[in-house]
C-alpha atoms as a PDB file:
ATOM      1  CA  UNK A   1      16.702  19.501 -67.859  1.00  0.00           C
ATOM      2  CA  UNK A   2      15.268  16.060 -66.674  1.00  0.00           C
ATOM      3  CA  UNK A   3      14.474  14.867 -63.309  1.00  0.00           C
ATOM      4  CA  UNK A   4      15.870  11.364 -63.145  1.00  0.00           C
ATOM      5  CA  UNK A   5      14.028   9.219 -60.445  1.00  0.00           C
ATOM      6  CA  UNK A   6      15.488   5.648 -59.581  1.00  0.00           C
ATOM      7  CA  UNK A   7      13.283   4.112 -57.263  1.00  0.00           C
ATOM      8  CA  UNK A   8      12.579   0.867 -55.353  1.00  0.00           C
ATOM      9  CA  UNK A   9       9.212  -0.068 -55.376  1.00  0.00           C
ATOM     10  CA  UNK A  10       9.766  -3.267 -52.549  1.00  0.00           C
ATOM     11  CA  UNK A  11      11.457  -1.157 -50.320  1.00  0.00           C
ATOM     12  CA  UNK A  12       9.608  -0.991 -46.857  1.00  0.00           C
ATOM     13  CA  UNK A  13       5.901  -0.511 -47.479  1.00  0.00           C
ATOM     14  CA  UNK A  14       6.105  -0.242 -50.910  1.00  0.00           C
ATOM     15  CA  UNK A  15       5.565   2.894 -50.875  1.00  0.00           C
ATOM     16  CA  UNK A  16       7.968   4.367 -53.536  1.00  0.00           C
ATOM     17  CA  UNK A  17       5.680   4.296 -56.965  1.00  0.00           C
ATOM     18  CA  UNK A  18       2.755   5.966 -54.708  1.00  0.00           C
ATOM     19  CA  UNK A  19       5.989   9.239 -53.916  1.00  0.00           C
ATOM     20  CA  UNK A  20       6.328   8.733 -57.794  1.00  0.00           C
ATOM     21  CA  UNK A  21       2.921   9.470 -58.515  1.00  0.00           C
ATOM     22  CA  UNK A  22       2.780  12.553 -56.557  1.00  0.00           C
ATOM     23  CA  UNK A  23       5.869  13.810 -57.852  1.00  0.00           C
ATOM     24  CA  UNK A  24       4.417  13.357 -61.524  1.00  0.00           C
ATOM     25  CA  UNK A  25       0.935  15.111 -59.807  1.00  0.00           C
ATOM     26  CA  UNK A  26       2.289  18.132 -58.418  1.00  0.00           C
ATOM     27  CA  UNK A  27       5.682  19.342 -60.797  1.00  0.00           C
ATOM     28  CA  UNK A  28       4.227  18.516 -64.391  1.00  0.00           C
ATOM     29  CA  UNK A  29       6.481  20.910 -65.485  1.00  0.00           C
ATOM     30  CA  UNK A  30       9.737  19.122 -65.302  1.00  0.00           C
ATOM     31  CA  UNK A  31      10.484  16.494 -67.723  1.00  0.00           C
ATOM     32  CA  UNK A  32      10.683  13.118 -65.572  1.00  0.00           C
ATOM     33  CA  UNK A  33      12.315   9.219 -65.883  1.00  0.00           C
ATOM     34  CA  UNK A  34      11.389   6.654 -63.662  1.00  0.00           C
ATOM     35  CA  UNK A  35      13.588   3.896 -63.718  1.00  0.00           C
ATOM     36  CA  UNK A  36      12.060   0.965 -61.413  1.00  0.00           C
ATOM     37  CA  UNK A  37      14.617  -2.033 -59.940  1.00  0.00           C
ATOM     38  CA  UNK A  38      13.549  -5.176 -60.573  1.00  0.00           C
ATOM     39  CA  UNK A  39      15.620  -7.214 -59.026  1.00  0.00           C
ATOM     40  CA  UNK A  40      17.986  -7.732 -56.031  1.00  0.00           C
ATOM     41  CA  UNK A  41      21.198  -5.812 -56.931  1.00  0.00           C
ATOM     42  CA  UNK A  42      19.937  -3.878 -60.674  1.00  0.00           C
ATOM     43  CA  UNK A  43      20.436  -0.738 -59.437  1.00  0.00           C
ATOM     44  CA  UNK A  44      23.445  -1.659 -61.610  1.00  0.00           C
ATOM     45  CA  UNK A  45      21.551  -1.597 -64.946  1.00  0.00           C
ATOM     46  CA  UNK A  46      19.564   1.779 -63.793  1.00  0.00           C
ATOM     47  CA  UNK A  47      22.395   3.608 -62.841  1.00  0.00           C
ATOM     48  CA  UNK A  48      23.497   2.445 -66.453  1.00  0.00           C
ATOM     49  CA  UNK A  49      20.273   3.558 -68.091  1.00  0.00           C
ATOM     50  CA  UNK A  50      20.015   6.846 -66.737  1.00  0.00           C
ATOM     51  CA  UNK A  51      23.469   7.665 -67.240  1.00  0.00           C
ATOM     52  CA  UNK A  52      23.390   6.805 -70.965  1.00  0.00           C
ATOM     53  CA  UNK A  53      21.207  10.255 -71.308  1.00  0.00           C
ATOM     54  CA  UNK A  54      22.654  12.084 -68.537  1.00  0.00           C
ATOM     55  CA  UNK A  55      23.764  16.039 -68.821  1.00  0.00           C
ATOM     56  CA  UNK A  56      25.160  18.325 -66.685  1.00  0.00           C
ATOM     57  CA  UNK A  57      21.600  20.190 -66.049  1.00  0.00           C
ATOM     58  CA  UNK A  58      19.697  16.896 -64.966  1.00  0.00           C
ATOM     59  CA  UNK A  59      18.800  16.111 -61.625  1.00  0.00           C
ATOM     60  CA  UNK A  60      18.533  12.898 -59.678  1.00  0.00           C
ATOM     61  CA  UNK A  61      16.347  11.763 -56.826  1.00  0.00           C
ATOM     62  CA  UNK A  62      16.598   8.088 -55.370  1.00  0.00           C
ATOM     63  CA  UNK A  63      13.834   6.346 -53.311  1.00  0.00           C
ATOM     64  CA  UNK A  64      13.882   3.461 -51.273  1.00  0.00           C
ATOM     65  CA  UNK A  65      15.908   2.329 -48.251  1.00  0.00           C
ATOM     66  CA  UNK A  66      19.259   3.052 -47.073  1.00  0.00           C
ATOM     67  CA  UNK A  67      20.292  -0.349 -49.418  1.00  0.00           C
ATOM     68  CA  UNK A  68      19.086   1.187 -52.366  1.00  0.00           C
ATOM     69  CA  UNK A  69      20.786   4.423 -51.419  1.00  0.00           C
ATOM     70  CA  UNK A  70      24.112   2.532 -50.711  1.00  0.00           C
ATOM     71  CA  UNK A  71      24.011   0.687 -54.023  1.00  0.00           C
ATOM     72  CA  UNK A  72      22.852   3.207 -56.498  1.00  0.00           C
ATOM     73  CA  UNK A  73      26.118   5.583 -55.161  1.00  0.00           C
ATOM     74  CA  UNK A  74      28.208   2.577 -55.805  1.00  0.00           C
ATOM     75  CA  UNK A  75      27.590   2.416 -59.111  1.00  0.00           C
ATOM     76  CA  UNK A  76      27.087   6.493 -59.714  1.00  0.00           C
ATOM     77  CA  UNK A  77      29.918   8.506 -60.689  1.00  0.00           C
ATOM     78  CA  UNK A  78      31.235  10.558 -57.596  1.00  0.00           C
ATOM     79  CA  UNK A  79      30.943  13.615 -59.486  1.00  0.00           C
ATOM     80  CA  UNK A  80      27.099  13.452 -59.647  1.00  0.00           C
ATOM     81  CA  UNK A  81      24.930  15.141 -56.947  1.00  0.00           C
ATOM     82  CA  UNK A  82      21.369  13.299 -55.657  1.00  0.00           C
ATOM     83  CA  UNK A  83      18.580  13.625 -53.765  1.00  0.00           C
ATOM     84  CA  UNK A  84      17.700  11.315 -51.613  1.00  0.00           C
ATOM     85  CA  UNK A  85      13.757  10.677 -50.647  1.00  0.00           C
ATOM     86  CA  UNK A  86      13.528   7.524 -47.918  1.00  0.00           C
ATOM     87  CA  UNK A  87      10.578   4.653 -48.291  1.00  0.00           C
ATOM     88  CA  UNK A  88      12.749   2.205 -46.460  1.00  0.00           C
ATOM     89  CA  UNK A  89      12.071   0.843 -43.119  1.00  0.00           C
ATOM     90  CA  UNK A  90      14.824   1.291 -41.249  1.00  0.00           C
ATOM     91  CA  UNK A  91      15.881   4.807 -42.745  1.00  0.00           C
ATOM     92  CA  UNK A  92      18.629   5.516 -40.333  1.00  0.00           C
ATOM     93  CA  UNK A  93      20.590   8.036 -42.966  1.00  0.00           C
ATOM     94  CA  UNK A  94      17.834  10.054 -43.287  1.00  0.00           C
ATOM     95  CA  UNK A  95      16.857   9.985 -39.648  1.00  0.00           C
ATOM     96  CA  UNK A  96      20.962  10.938 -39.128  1.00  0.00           C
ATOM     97  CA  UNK A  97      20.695  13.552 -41.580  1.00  0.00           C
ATOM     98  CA  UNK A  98      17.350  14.972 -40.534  1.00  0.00           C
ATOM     99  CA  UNK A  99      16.252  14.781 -44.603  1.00  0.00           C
ATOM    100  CA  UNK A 100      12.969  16.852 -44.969  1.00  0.00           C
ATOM    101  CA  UNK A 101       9.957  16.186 -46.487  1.00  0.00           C
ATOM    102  CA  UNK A 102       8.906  15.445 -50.444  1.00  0.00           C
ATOM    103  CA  UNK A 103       7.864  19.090 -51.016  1.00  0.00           C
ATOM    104  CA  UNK A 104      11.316  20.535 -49.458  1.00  0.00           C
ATOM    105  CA  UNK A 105      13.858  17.475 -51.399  1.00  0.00           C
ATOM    106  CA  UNK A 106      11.893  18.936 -54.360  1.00  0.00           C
ATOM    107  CA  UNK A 107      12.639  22.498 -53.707  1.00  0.00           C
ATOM    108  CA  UNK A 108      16.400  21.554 -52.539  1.00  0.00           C
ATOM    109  CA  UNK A 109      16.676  19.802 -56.236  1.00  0.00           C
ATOM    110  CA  UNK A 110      15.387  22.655 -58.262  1.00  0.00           C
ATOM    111  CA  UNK A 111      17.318  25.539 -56.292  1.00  0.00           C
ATOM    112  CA  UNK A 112      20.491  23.342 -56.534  1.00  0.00           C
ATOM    113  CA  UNK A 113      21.198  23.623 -52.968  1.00  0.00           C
ATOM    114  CA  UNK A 114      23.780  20.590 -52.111  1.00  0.00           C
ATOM    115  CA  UNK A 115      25.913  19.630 -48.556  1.00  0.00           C
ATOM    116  CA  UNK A 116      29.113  17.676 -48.916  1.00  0.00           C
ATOM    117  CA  UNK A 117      28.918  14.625 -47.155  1.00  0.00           C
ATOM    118  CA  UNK A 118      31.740  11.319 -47.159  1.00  0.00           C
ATOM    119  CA  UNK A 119      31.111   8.214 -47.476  1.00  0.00           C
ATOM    120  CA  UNK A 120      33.963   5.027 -47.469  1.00  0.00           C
ATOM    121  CA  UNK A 121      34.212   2.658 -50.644  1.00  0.00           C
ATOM    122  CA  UNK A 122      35.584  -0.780 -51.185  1.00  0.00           C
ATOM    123  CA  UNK A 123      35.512  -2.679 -54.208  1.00  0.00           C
ATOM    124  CA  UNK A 124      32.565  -4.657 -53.072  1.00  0.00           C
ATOM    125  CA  UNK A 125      30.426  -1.761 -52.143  1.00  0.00           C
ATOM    126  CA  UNK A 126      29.587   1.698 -50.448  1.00  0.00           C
ATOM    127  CA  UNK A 127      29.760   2.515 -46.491  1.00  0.00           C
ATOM    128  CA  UNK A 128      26.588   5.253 -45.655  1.00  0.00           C
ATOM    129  CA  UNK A 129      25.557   4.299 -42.230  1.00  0.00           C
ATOM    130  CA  UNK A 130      28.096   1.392 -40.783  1.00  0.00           C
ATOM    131  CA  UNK A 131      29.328  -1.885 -40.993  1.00  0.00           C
ATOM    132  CA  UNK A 132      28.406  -4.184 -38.656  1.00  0.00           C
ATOM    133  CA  UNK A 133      29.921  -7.377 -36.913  1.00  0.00           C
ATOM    134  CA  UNK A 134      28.372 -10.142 -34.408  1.00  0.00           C
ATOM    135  CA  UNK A 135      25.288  -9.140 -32.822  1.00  0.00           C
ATOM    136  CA  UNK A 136      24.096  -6.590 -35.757  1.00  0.00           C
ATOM    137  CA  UNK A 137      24.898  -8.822 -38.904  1.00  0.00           C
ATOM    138  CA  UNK A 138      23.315 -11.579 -36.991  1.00  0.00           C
ATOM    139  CA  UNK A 139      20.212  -9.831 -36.408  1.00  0.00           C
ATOM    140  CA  UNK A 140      19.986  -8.057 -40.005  1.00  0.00           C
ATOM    141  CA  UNK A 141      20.173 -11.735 -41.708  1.00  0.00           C
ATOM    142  CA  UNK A 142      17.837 -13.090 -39.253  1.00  0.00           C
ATOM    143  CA  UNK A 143      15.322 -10.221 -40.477  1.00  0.00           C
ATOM    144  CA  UNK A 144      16.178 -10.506 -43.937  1.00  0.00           C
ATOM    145  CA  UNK A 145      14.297 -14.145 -43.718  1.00  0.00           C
ATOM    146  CA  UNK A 146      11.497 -13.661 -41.450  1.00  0.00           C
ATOM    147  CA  UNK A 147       8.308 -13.687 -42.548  1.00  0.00           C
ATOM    148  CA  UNK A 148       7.151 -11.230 -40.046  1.00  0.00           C
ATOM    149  CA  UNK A 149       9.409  -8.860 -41.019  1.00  0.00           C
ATOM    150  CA  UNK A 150       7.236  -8.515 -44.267  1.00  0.00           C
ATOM    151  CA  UNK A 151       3.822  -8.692 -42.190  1.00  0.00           C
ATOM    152  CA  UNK A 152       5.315  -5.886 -40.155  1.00  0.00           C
ATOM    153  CA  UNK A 153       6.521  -4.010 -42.819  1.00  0.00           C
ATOM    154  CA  UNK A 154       2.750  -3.670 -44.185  1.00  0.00           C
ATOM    155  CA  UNK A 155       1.796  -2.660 -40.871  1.00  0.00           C
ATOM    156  CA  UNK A 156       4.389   0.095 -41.043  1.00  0.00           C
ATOM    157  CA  UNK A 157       6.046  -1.474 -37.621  1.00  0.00           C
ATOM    158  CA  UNK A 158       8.799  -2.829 -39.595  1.00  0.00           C
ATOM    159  CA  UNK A 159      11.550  -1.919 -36.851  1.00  0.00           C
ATOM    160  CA  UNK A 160       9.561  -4.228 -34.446  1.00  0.00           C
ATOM    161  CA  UNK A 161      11.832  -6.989 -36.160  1.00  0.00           C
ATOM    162  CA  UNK A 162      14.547  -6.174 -35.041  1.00  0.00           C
ATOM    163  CA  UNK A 163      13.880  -5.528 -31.581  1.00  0.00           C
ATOM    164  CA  UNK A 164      12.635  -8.867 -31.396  1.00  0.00           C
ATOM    165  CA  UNK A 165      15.523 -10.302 -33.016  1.00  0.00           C
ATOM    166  CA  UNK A 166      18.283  -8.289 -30.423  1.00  0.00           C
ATOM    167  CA  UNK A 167      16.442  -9.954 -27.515  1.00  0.00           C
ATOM    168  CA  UNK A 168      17.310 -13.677 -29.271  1.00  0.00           C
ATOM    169  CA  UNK A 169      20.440 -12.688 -29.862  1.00  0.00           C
ATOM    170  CA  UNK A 170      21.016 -12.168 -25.635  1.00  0.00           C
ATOM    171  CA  UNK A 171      20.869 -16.151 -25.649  1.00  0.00           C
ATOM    172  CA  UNK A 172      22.247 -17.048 -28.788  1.00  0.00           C
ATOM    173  CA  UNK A 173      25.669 -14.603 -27.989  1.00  0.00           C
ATOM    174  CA  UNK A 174      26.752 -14.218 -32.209  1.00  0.00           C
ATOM    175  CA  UNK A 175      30.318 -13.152 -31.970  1.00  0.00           C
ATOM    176  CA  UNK A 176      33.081 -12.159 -34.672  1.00  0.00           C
ATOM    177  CA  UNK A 177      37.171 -11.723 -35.058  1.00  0.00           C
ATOM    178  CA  UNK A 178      38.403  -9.046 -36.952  1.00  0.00           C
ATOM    179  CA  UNK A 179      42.365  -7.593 -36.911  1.00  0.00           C
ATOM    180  CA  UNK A 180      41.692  -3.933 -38.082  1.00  0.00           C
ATOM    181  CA  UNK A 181      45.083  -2.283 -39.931  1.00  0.00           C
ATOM    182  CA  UNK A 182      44.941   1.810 -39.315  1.00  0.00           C
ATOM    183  CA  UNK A 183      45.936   4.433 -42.044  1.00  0.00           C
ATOM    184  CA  UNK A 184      49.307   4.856 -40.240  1.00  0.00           C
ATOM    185  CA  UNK A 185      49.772   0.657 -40.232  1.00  0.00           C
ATOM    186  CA  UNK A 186      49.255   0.132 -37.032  1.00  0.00           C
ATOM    187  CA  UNK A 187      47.392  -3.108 -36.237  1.00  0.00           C
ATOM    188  CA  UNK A 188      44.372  -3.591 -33.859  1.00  0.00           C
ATOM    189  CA  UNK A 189      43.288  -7.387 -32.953  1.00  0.00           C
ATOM    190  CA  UNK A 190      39.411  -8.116 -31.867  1.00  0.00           C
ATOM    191  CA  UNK A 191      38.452 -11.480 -31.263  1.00  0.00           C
ATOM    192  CA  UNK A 192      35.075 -12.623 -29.932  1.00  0.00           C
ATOM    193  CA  UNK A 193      33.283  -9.375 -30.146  1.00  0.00           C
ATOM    194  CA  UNK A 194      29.321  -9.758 -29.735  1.00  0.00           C
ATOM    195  CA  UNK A 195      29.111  -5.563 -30.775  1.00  0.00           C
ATOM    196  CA  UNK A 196      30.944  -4.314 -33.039  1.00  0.00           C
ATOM    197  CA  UNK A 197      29.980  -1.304 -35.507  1.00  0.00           C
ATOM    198  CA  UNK A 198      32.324   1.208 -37.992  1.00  0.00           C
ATOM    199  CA  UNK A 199      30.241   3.883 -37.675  1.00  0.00           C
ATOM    200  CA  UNK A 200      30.032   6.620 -41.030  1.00  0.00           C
ATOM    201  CA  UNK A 201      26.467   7.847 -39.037  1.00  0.00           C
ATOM    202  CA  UNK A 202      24.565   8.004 -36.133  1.00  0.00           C
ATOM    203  CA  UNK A 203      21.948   5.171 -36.082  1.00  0.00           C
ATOM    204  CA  UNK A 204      21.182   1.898 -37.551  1.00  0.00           C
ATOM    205  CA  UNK A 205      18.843  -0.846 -37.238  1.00  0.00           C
ATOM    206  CA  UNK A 206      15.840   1.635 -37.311  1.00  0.00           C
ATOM    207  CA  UNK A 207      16.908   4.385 -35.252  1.00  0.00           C
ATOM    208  CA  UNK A 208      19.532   2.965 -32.831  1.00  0.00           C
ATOM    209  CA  UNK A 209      22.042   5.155 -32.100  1.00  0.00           C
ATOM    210  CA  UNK A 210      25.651   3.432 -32.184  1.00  0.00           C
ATOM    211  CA  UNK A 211      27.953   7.041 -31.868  1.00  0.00           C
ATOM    212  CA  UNK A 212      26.013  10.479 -31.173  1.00  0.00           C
ATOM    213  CA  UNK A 213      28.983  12.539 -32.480  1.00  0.00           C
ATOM    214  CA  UNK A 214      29.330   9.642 -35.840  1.00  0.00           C
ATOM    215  CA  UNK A 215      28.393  11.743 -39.118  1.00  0.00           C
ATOM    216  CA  UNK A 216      28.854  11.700 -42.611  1.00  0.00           C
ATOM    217  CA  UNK A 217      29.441  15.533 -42.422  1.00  0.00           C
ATOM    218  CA  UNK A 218      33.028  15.338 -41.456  1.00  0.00           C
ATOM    219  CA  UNK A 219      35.621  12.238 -43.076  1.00  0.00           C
ATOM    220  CA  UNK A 220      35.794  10.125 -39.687  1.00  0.00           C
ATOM    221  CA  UNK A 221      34.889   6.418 -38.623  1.00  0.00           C
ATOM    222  CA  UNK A 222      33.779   5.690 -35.391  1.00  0.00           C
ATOM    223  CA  UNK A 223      34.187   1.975 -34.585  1.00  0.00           C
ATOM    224  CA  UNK A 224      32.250   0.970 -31.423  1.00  0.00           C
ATOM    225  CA  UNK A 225      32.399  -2.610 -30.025  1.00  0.00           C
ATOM    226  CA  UNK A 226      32.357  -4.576 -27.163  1.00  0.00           C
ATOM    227  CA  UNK A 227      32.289  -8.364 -25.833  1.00  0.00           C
ATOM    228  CA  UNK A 228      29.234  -9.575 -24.545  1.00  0.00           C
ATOM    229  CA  UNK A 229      30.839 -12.395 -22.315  1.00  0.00           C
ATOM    230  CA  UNK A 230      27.254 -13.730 -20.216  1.00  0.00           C
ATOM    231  CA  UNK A 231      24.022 -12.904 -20.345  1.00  0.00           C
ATOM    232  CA  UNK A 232      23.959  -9.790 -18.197  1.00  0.00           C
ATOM    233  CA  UNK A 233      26.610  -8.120 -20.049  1.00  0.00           C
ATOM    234  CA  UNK A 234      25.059  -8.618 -23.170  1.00  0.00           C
ATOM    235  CA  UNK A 235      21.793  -7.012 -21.998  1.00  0.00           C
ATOM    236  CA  UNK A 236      23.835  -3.986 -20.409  1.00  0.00           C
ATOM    237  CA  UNK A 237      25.360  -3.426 -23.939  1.00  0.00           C
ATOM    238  CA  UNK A 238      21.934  -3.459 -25.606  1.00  0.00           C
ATOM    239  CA  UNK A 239      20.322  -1.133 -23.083  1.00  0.00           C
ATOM    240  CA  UNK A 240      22.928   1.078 -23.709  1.00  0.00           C
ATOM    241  CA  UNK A 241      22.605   1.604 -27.048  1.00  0.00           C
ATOM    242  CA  UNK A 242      18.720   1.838 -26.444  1.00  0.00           C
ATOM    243  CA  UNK A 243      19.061   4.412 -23.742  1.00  0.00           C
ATOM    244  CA  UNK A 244      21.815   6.192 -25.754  1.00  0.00           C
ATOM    245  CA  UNK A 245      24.737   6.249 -22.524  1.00  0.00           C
ATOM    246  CA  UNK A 246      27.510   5.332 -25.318  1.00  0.00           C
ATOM    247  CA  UNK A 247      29.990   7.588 -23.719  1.00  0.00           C
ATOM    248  CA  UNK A 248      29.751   6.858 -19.918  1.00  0.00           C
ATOM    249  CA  UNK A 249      29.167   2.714 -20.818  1.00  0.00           C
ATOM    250  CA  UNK A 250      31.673   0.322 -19.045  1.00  0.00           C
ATOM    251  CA  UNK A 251      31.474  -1.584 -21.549  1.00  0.00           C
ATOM    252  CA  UNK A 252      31.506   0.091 -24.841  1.00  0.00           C
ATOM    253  CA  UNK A 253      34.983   0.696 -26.477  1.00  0.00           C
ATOM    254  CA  UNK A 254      35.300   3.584 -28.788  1.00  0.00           C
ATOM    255  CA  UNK A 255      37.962   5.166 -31.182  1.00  0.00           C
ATOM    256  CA  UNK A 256      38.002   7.640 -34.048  1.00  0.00           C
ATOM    257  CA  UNK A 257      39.732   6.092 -37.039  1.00  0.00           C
ATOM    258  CA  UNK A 258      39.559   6.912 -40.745  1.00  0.00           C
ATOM    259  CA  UNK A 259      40.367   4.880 -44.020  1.00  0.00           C
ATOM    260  CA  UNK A 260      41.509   1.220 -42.932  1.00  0.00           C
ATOM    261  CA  UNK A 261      41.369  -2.463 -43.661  1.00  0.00           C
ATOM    262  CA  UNK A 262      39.693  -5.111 -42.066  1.00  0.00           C
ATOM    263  CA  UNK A 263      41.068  -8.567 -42.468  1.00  0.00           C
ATOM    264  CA  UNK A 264      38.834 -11.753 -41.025  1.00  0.00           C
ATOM    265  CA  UNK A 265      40.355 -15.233 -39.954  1.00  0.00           C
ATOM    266  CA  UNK A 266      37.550 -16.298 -42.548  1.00  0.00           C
ATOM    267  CA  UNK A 267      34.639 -16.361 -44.613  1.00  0.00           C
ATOM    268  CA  UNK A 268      32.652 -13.624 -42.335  1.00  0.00           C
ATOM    269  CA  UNK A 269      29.053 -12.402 -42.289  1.00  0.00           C
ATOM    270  CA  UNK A 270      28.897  -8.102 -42.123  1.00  0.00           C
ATOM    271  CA  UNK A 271      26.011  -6.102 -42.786  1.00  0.00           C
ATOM    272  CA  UNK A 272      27.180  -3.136 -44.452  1.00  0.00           C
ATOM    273  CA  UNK A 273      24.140  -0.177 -44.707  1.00  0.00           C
ATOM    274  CA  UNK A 274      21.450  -3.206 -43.597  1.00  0.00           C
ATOM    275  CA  UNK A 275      22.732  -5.248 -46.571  1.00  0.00           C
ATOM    276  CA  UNK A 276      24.672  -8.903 -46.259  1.00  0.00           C
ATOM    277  CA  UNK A 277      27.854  -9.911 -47.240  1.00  0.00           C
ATOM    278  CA  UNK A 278      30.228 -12.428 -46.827  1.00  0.00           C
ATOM    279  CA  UNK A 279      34.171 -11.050 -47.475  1.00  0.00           C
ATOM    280  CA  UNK A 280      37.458 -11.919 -45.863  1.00  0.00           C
ATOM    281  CA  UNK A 281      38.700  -8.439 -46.043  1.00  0.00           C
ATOM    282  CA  UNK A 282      37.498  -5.345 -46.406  1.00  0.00           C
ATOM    283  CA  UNK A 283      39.406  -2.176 -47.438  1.00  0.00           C
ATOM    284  CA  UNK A 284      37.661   1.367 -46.857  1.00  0.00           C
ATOM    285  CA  UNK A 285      39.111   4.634 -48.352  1.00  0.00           C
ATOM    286  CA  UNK A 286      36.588   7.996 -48.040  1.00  0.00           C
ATOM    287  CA  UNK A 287      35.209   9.520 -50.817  1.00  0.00           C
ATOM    288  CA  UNK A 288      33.162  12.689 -51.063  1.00  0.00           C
ATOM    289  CA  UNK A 289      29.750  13.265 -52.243  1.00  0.00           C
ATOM    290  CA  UNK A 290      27.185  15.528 -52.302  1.00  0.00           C
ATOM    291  CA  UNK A 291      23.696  15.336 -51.359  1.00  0.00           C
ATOM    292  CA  UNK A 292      20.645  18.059 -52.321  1.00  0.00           C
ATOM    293  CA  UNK A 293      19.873  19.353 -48.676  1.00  0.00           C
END
């Protein structure tokens, strides 16, 4: 039995090869890889490497941020469980989830205990948290190049970022179009929204709620959005998420939905899980997993 560790030592503070350390420290009984990323995106070639001496009595335990979480599952077999330890610094699907500490992920792994959860796939990548539109992708790709972002980060205040980055986005009003196409084929047009979130969980951007009932416990989406048309409006949206009144907002709009597609008039920016991409369309079907918890 082996305790496979993939881990991401730039995530947040940096933190993961110090939990690495520790785990080495205080369970020199099991037999342990480490498999660092190096790069943006090579959870790819670890997934490969650990997999290429992979049995059914090894365990495996991912650190980092909800992106490396995201990506690693993309590439992992569904059939695989993992733990999941979080050194990000947003950490919103472990917040969700309520994940305990090192010592109890430990003692989850080696007493096999595992919770189903879903999660929603597309060829491009893996839905954990949400998938975000306008206002959130515009503030997640403003963070991803600020410099204070990384100051902040090493000051452990990394969600400061992005509350500085929602209050630009009140003047600079980032909007998106998306026509969403239900399981059952009906279609649902959404043009100019400033909020808009598919919702697999219960926060993002560092703790910010965007559904309380949203959870990767049962197989639903919860898409949340609504158009920001002046200033005023765009602050009442805002302070509602902040103040978590989703369900008594004028101004959210909310439905349950499960596996769908999204098709954009064009090239359009999402942040999927805190990660960028660019896509046309996107095409979600659930798949289940399950976590050590």
């Amino acid at each position: 039995m082996t305790l496979f560790i993939i881990a991401n030592p730039n995530a947040g503070a940096r933190q993961a090869s110090q939990v690495v350390e520790k785990i080495k420290s205080n369970y020199p009984q099991l037999e342990q890889e480490i498999f660092y990323t190096a790069t943006p995106d090579d959870e790819k070639c670890q997934v490969r490497r650990v997999l290429k001496s992979w049995t059914d009595e090894d365990y495996l335990l991912i650190l980092g941020g909800d992106g490396t979480l995201s990506k690693v599952l993309y590439y992992l077999p569904e059939t695989i469980p993992f733990a999941y330890y979080p050194v990000g610094s947003g950490n919103d699907f472990a917040k969700a989830l309520r994940l305990p500490n090192l010592a109890e992920t430990m003692d989850n792994i080696l007493a096999e205990s595992t919770r189903e959860i879903t999660i929603f796939v597309d060829q491009a990548g893996v839905l954990l948290n949400s998938l975000d539109l306008g206002f959130s992708a515009w503030v997640v790709n403003r963070a991803a190049h600020s410099a204070v972002k990384q100051m902040l980060n090493r000051l452990h205040l990394g969600k400061l970022t992005y509350i500085l980055l929602a209050i630009l986005s009140l003047f600079k009003n980032p909007v998106a179009s998306v026509q969403i196409k239900k399981i059952n084929g009906v279609l649902l047009e959404i043009k100019d929204v400033y909020f808009f979130s598919l919702a697999n969980n219960t926060y993002f951007g560092g703790g910010i709620m965007i559904w309380p009932s949203s959870t990767v416990f049962d197989a639903n989406l919860h898409l949340v959005y609504a158009k920001g048309k002046n200033f005023w409006q765009r602050m009442a949206i805002l302070l509602t998420l902040v103040f978590k009144k989703h369900e008594t907002s004028p101004y959210l709009n909310h439905e349950i939905l499960d596996s769908l597609t999204l098709t954009f008039p064009d090239e359009t920016l999402l942040a999927v899980d805190g990660e960028l991409l660019n896509r046309r369309q996107v095409n979600l079907l659930a798949q289940k997993r399950k976590i050590y918890l």
